[in-house]
Protein backbone atom coordinates (compact mmCIF):
# COMPACT_ATOMS: atom_id res chain seq x y z
CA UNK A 1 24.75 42.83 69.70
CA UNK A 2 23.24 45.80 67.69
CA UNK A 3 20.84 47.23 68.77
CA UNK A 4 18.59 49.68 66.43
CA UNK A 5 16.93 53.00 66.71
CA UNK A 6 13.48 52.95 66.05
CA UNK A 7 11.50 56.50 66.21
CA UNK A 8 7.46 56.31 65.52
CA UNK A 9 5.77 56.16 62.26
CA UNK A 10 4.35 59.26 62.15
CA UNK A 11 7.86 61.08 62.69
CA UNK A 12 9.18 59.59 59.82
CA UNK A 13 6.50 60.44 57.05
CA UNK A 14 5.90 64.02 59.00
CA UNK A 15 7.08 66.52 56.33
CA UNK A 16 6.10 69.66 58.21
CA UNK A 17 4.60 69.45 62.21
CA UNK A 18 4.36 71.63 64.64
CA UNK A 19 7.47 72.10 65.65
CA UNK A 20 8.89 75.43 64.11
CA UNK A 21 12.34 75.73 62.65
CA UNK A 22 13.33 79.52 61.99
CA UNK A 23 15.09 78.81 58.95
CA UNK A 24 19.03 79.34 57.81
CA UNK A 25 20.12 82.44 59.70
CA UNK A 26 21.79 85.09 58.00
CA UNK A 27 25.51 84.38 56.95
CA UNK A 28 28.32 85.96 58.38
CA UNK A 29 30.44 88.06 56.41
CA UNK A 30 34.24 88.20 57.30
CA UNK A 31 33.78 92.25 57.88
CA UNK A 32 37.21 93.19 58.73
CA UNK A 33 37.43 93.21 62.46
CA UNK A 34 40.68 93.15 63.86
CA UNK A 35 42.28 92.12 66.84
CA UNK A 36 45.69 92.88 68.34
CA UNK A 37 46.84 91.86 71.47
CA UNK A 38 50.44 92.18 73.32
CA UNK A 39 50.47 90.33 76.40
CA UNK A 40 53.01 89.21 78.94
CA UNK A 41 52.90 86.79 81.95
CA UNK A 42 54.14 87.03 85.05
CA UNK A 43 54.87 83.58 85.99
CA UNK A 44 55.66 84.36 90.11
CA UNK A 45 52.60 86.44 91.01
CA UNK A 46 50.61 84.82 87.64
CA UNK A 47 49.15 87.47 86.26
CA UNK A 48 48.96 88.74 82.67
CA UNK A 49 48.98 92.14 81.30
CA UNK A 50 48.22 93.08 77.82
CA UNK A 51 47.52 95.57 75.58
CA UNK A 52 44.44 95.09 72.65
CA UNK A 53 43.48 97.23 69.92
CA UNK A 54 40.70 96.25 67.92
CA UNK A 55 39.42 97.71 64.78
CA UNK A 56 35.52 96.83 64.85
CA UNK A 57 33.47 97.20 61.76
CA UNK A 58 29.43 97.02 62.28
CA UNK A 59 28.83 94.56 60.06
CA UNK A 60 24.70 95.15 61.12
CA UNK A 61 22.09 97.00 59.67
CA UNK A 62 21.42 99.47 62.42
CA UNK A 63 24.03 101.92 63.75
CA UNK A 64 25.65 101.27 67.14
CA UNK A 65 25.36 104.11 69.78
CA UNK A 66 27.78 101.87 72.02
CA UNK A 67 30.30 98.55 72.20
CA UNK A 68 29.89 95.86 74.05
CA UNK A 69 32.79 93.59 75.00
CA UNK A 70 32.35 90.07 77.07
CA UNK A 71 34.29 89.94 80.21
CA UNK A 72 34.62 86.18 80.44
CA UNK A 73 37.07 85.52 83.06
CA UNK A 74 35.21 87.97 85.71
CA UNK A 75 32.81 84.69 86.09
CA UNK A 76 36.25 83.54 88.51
CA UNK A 77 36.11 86.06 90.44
CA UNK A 78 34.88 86.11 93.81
CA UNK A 79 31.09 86.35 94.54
CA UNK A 80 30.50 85.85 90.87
CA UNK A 81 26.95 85.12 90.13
CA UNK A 82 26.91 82.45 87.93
CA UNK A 83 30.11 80.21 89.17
CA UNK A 84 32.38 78.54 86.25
CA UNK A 85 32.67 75.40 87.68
CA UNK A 86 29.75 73.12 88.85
CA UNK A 87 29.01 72.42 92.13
CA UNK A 88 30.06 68.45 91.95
CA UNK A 89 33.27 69.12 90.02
CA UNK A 90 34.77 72.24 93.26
CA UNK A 91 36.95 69.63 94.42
CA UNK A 92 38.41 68.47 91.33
CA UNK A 93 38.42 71.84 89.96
CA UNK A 94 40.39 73.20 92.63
CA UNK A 95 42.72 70.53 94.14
CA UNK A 96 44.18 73.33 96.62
CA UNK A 97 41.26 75.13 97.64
CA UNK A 98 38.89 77.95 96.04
CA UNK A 99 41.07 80.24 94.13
CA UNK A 100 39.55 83.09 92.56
CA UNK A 101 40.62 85.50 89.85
CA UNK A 102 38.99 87.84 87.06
CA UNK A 103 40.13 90.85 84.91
CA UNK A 104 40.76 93.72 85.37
CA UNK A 105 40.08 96.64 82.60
CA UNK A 106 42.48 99.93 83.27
CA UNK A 107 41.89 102.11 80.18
CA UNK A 108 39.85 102.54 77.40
CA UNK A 109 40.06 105.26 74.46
CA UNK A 110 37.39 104.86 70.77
CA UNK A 111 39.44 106.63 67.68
CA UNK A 112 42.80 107.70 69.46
CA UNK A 113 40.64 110.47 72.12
CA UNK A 114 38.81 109.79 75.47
CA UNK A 115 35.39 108.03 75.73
CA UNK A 116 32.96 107.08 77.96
CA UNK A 117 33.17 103.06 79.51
CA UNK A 118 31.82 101.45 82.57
CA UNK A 119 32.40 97.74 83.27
CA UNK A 120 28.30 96.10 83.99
CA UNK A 121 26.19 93.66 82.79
CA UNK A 122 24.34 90.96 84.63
CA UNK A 123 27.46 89.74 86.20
CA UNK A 124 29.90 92.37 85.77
CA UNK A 125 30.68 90.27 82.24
CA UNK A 126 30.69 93.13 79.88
CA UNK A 127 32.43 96.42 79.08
CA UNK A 128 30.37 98.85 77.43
CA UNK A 129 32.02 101.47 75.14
CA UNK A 130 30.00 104.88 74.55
CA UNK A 131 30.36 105.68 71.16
CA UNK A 132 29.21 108.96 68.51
CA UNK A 133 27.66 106.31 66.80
CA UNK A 134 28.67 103.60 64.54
CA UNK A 135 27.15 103.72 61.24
CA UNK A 136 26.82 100.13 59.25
CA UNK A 137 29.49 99.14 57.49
CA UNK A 138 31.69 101.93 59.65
CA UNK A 139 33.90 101.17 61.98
CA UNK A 140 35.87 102.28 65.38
CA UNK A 141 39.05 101.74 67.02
CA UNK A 142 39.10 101.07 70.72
CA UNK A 143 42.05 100.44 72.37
CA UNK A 144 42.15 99.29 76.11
CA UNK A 145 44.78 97.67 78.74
CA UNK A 146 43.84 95.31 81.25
CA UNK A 147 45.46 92.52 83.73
CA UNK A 148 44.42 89.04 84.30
CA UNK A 149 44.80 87.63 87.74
CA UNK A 150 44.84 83.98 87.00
CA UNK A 151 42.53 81.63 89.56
CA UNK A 152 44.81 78.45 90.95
CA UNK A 153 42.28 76.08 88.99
CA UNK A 154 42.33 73.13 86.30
CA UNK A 155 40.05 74.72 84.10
CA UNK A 156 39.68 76.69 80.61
CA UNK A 157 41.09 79.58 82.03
CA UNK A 158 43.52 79.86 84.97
CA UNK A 159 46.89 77.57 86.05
CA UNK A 160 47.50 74.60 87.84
CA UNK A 161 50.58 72.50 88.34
CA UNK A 162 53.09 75.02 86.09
CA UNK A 163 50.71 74.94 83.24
CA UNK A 164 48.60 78.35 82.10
CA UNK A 165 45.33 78.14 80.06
CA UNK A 166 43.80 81.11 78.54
CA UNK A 167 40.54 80.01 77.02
CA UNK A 168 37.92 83.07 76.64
CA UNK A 169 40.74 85.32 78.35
CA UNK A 170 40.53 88.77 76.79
CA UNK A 171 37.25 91.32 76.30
CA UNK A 172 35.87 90.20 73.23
CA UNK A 173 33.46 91.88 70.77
CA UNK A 174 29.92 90.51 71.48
CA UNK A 175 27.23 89.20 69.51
CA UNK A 176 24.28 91.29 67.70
CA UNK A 177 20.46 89.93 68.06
CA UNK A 178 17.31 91.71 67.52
CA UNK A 179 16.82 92.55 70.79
CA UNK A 180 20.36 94.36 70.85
CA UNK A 181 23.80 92.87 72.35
CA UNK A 182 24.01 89.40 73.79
CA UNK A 183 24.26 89.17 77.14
CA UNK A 184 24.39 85.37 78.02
CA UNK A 185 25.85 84.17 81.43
CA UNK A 186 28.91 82.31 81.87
CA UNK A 187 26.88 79.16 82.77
CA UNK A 188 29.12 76.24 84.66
CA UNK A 189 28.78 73.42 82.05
CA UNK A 190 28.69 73.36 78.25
CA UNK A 191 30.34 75.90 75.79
CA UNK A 192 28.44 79.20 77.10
CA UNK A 193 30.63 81.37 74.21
CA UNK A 194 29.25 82.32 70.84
CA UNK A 195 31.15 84.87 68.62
CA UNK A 196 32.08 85.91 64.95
CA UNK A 197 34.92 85.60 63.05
CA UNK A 198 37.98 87.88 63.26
CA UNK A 199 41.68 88.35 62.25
CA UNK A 200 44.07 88.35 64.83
CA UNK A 201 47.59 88.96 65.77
CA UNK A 202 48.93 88.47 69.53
CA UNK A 203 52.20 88.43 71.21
CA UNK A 204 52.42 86.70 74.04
CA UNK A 205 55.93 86.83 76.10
CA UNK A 206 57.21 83.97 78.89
CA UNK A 207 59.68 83.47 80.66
CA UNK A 208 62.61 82.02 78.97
CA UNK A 209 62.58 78.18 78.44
CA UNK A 210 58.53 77.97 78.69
CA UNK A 211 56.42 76.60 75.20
CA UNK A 212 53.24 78.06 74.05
CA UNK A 213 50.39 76.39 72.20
CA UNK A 214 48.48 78.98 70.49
CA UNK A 215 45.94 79.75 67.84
CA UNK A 216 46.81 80.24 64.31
CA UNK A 217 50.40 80.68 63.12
CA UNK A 218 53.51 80.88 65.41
CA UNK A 219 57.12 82.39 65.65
CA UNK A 220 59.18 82.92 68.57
CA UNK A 221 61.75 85.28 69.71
CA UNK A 222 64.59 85.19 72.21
CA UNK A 223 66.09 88.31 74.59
CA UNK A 224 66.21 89.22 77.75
CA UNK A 225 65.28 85.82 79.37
CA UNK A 226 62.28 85.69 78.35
CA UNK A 227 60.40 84.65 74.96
CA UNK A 228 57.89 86.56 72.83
CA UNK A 229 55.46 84.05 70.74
CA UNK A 230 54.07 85.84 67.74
CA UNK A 231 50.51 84.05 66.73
CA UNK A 232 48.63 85.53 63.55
CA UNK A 233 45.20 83.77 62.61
CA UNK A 234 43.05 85.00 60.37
CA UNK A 235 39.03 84.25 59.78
CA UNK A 236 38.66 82.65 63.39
CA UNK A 237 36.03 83.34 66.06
CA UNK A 238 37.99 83.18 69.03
CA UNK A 239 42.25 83.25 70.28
CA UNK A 240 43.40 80.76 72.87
CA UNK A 241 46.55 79.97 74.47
CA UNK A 242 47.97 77.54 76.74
CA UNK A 243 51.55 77.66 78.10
CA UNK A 244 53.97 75.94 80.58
CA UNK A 245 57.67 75.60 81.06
CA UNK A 246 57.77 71.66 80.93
CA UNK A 247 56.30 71.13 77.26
CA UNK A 248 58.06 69.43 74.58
CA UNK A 249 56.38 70.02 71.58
CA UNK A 250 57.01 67.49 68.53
CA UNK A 251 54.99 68.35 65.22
CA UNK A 252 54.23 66.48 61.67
CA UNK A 253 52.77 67.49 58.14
CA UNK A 254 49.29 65.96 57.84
CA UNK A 255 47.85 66.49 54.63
CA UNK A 256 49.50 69.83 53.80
CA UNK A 257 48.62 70.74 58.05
CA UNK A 258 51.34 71.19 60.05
CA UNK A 259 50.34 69.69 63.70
CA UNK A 260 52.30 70.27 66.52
CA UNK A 261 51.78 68.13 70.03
CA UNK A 262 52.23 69.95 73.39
CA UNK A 263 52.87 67.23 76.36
CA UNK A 264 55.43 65.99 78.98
CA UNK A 265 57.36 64.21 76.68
CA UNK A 266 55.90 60.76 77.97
CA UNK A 267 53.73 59.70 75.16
CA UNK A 268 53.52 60.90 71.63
CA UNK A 269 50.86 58.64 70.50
CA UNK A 270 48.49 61.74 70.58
CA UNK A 271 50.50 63.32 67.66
CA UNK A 272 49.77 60.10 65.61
CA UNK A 273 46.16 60.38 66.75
CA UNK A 274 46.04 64.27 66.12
CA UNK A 275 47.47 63.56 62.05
CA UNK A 276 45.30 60.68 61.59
CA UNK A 277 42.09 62.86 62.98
CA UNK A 278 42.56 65.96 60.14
CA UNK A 279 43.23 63.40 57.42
CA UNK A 280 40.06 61.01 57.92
CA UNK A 281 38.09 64.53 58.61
CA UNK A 282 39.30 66.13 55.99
CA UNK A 283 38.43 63.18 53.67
CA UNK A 284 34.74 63.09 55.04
CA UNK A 285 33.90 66.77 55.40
CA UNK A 286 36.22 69.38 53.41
CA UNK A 287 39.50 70.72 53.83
CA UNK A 288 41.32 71.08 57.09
CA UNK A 289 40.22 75.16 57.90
CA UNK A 290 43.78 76.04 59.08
CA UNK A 291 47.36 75.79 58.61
CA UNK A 292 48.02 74.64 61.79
CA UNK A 293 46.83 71.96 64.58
CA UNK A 294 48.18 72.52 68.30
CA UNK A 295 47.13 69.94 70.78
CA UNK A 296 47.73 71.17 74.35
CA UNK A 297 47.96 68.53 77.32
CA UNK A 298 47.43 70.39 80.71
CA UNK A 299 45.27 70.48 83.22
CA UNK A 300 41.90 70.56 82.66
CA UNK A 301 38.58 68.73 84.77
CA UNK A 302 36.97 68.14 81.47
CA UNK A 303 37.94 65.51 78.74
CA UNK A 304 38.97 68.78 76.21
CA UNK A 305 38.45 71.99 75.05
CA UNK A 306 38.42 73.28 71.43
CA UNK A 307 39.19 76.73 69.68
CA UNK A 308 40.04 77.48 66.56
CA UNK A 309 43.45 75.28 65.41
CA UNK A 310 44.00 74.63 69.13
CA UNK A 311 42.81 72.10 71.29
CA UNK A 312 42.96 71.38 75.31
CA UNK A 313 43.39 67.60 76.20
CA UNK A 314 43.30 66.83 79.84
CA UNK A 315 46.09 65.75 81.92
CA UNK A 316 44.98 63.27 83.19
CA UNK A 317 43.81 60.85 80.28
CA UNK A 318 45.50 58.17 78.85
CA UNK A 319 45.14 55.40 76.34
CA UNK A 320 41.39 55.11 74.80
CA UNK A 321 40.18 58.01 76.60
CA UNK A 322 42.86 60.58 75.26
CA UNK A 323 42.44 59.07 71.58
CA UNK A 324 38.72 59.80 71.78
CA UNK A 325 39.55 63.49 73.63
CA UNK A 326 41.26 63.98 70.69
CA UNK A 327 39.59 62.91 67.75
CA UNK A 328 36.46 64.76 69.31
CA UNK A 329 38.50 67.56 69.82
CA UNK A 330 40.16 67.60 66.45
CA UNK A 331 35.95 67.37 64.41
CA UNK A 332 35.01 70.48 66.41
CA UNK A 333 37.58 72.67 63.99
CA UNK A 334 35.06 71.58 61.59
CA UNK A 335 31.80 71.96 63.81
CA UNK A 336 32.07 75.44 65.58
CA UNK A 337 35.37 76.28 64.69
CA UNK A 338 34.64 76.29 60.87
CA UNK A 339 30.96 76.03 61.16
CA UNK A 340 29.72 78.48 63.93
CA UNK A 341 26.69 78.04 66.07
CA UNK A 342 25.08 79.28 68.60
CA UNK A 343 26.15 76.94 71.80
CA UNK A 344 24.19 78.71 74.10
CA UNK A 345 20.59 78.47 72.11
CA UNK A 346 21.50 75.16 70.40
CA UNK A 347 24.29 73.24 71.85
CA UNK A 348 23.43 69.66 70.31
CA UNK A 349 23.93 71.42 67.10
CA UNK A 350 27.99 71.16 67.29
CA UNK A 351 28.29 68.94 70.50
CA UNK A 352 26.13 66.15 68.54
CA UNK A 353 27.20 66.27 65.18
CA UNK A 354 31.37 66.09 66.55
CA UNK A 355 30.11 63.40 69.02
CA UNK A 356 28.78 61.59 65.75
CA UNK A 357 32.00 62.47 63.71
CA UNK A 358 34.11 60.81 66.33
CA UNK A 359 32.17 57.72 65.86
CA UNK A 360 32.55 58.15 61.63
CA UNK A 361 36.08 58.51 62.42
CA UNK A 362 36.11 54.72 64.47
CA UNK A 363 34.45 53.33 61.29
CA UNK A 364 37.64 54.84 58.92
CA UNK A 365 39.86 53.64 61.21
CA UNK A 366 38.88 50.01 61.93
CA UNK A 367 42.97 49.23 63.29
CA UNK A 368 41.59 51.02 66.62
CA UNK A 369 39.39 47.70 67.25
CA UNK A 370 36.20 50.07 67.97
CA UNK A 371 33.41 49.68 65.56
CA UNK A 372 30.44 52.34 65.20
CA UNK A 373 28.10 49.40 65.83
CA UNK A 374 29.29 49.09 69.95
CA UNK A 375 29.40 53.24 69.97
CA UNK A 376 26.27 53.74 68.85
CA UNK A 377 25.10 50.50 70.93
CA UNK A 378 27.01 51.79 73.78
CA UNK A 379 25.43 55.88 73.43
CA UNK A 380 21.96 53.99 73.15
CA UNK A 381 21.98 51.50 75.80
CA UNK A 382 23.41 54.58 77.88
CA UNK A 383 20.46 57.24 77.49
CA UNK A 384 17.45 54.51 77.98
CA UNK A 385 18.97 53.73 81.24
CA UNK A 386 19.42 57.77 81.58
CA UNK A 387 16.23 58.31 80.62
CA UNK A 388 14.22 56.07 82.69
CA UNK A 389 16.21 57.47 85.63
CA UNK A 390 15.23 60.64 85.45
CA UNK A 391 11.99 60.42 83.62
CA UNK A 392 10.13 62.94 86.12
CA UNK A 393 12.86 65.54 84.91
CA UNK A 394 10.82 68.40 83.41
CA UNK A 395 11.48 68.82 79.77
CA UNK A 396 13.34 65.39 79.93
CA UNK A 397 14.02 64.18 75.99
CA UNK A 398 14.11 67.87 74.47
CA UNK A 399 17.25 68.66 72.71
CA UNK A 400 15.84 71.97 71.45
CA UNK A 401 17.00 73.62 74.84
CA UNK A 402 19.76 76.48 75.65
CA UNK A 403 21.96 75.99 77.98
CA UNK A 404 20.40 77.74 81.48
CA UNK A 405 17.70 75.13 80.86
CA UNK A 406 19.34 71.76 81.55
CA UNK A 407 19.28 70.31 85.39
CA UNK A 408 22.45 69.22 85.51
CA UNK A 409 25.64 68.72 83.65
CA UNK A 410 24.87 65.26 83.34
CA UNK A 411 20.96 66.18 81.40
CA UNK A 412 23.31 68.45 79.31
CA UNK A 413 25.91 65.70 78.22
CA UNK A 414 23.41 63.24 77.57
CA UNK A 415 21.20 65.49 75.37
CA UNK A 416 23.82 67.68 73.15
CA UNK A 417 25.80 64.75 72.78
CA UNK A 418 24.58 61.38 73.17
CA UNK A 419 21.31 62.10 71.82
CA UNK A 420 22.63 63.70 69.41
CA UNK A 421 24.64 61.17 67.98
CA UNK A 422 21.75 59.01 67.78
CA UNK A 423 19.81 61.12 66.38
CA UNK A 424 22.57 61.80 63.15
CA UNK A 425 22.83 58.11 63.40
CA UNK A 426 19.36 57.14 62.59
CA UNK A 427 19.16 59.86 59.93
CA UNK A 428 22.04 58.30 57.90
CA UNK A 429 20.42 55.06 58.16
CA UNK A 430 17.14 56.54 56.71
CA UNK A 431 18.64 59.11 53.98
CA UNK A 432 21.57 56.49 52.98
CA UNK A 433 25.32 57.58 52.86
CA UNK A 434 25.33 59.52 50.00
CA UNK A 435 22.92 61.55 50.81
CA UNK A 436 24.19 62.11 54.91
CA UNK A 437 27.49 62.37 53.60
CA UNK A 438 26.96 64.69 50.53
CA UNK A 439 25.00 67.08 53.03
CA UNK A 440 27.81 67.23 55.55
CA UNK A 441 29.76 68.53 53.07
CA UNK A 442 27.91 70.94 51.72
CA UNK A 443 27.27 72.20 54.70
CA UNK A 444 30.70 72.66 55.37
CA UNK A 445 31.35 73.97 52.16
CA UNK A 446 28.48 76.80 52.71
CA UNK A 447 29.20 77.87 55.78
CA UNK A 448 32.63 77.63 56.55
CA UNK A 449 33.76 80.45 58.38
CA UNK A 450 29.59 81.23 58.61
CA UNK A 451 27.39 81.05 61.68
CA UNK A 452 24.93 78.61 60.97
CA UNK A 453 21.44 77.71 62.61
CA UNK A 454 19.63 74.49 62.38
CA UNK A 455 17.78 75.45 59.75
CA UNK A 456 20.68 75.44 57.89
CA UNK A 457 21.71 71.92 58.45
CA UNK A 458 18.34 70.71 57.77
CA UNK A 459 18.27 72.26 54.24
CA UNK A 460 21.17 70.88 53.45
CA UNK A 461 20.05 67.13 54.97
CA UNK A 462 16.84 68.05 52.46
CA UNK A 463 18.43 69.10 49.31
CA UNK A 464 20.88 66.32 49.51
CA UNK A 465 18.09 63.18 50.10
CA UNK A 466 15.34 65.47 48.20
CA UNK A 467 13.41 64.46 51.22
CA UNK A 468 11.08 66.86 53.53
CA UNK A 469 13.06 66.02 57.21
CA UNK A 470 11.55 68.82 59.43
CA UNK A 471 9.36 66.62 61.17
CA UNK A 472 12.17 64.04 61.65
CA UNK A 473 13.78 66.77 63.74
CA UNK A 474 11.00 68.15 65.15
CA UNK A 475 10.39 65.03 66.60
CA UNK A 476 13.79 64.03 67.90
CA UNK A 477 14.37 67.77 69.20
CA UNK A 478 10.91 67.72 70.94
CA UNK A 479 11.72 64.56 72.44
CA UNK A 480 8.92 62.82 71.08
CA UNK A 481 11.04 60.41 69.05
CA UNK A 482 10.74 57.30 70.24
CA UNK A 483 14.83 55.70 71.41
CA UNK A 484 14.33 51.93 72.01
């Protein structure tokens, strides 16, 4: 039975309320920053140490009298301040006990001479490069070594089971605001990563006979027992990697992309999945953003993981879940990959609309026996009986919340993406296809390889239905829609 989402009256014929949107942000401009990274593991002691230069070019208006680089995987190291892993997941996390691990930066020079660094921020998450000053539009070179010690863990970033994942793994450039450089916390749920686009080019070097799943474009070279993966990807906001010596990788052209599938050998299925998922998205939203698709199986507590052209499925998934892993997966190189957002300040902004896209890519592909009728029943039927458990929650029904702000992983899930979904759900109904579908991709189309705000997606919502729809999300953002 279908059920329907209703939301009040006044929500619906609201063309401006209270709620405030800030407008389109400012688009990013590809400004020539540069990333390159040689890197080797040590698979006995795990441990990987690299090289990285990067040529940075202020693409801001004032001029920079230092750099600041995010320090992501010091949030595993021990007495970390803001843990990586919540509290209810420590035991699945870490099937053999805490293991910690972290980086570790060992030099630092700006412009081929000594400079001035210090490894700080809240959480000892940043390294902070004196500089003479940047002027905009200028730029510096910094180049820096550093070692990874890699945390026993099935997570984003560490290795479990003879698999290595390297999500958010080197010192990475970070984000401008008016108030100066970003400085959010690794928080223990959600996407807590926001960056701008960048070319890059990375070897990465394994022991002989192990595979590696990487971002952007890949050739490999023999000698010396051991082989050196060379990845080059340009216009992305972030480099992953994930690597093991028990991967067979098959791969397949899928409309002109060339997807490759990382597993045990055991099931391929997810290759078909992985094809099908760039050609329906492709035919709904725009062009497939990359030349290449890797989806990684490994060990990982959460369903998946995306970055740029490469995608984490966990382990231990199979059947229905792993197609929907995937598919969800596969829509986020579209929304955040493509598309950037902020994930910290406005999560539901990629985690909804991909949660939605999975359920548009059900409807394309009726063979699958899953209609979006039961998803959408299913997502709705699930966050009323959410909801009226934890009604008392303070701030219980906003979406427009940042990450630090959410109780639990569970008031996270159930706002950035099933609410979400319901919300893109009922506006379709309300605007017509046409119009939802024309403003998807236009908003692909405009800010591809962009950061985007909401502001942006509503204009685009607006111009497409020539309808005022502020106060439609105001109210569902608010939480004073009405979901029955």
């Amino acid at each position: 039975m279908m059920k329907k989402i209703a939301i009040t009256a006044a929500a619906l014929i609201c063309m401006a309320c209270a709620f405030a949107f800030a407008g389109c942000g400012e688009e990013e401009k590809k400004d020539g920053t540069r990333y390159t990274i040689n890197a080797s593991l040590d698979a006995e002691n795990m441990t990987v140490s690299a090289e990285m230069d990067v040529h940075y070019v202020n693409g801001g208006e004032s001029e920079l009298d230092d750099l600041v680089f995010r320090l992501y995987p010091n949030a595993y190291r021990e007495g970390a301040e803001y843990a990586p892993v919540p509290q209810s997941e420590i035991e699945e996390a870490y099937p053999n006990g805490i293991s910690y691990g972290g980086i570790s930066v060992e030099s630092v020079s700006l412009n081929g001479g000594e400079c001035s660094w210090e490894v700080g921020g809240e959480d000892e998450d940043a390294l902070i490069v004196g500089t003479d000053g940047i002027a905009p539009g200028g730029s510096a070179d910094v180049k820096m070594s550093f070692t990874l010690n890699l945390p026993e863990t099935r997570n984003r970033f560490g290795y479990y089971d003879g698999a290595v994942n390297l999500g958010n793994w080197y010192p990475i450039a970070a984000m401008r605001s008016d108030d100066g450089w970003r400085s959010d916390p690794y928080f223990s749920y959600g996407d807590p990563f926001f960056s701008s686009v960048a070319d890059y080019s990375v070897t990465f070097t394994v022991p002989e006979g192990w595979e590696v799943a990487g971002t952007g474009s890949v050739t490999a070279t023999l000698g010396d027992g051991v082989t050196a993966y060379a990845f080059s990807a340009d216009g992305v906001r972030d480099f992953a990697l994930v690597a093991s010596g028990e991967f067979v990788c098959t791969e397949r052209e899928a409309g002109g992309v060339t997807v490759r599938y990382y597993s045990d050998g055991s099931d391929e299925s997810g290759l078909d999945t992985a094809c099908s998922a760039v050609e329906t998205f492709t035919e709904l939203f725009g062009e497939y953003p990359y030349d290449t698709l890797s989806v990684a199986v490994t060990p990982f507590i959460e369903g998946g993981m995306e970055y740029p052209s490469l995608v984490m499925i966990s382990d231990v998934l199979g059947g229905d879940m792993k197609t929907e892993a995937i598919v969800h997966e596969t829509a986020h190189q579209w929304w955040y990959a493509a598309v950037g957002s902020d994930q910290i300040n406005e999560p539901w902004l990629d985690e909804g609309l991909t949660e939605y896209s999975t359920t548009l890519y059900y409807e394309r592909n009726p063979e699958l026996g899953v209609t979006s009728e039961e998803r959408i029943a299913d997502a709705m039927q699930s966050y009323v009986l959410f909801s009226d458990i934890y009604s008392e929650n303070e701030g219980m029904g906003r979406m427009d919340r940042p990450l630090g702000s959410y109780s639990s992983p569970t008031d996270y899930a159930f706002h950035a993406y099933v609410k979400g979904e319901l919300m893109f759900d009922s506006l379709r109904h309300i605007i017509g296809d046409d119009a939802f579908f024309g403003a998807l991709r236009s908003y692909y189309a405009e800010y591809s390889g962009k950061i985007a705000d909401s502001g942006c997606l509503i204009a685009e919502f607006e111009k497409s239905s020539g309808l005022g729809l502020v106060g439609f999300f105001g109210s569902w953002l608010t939480g004073s829609a009405s979901v029955t």
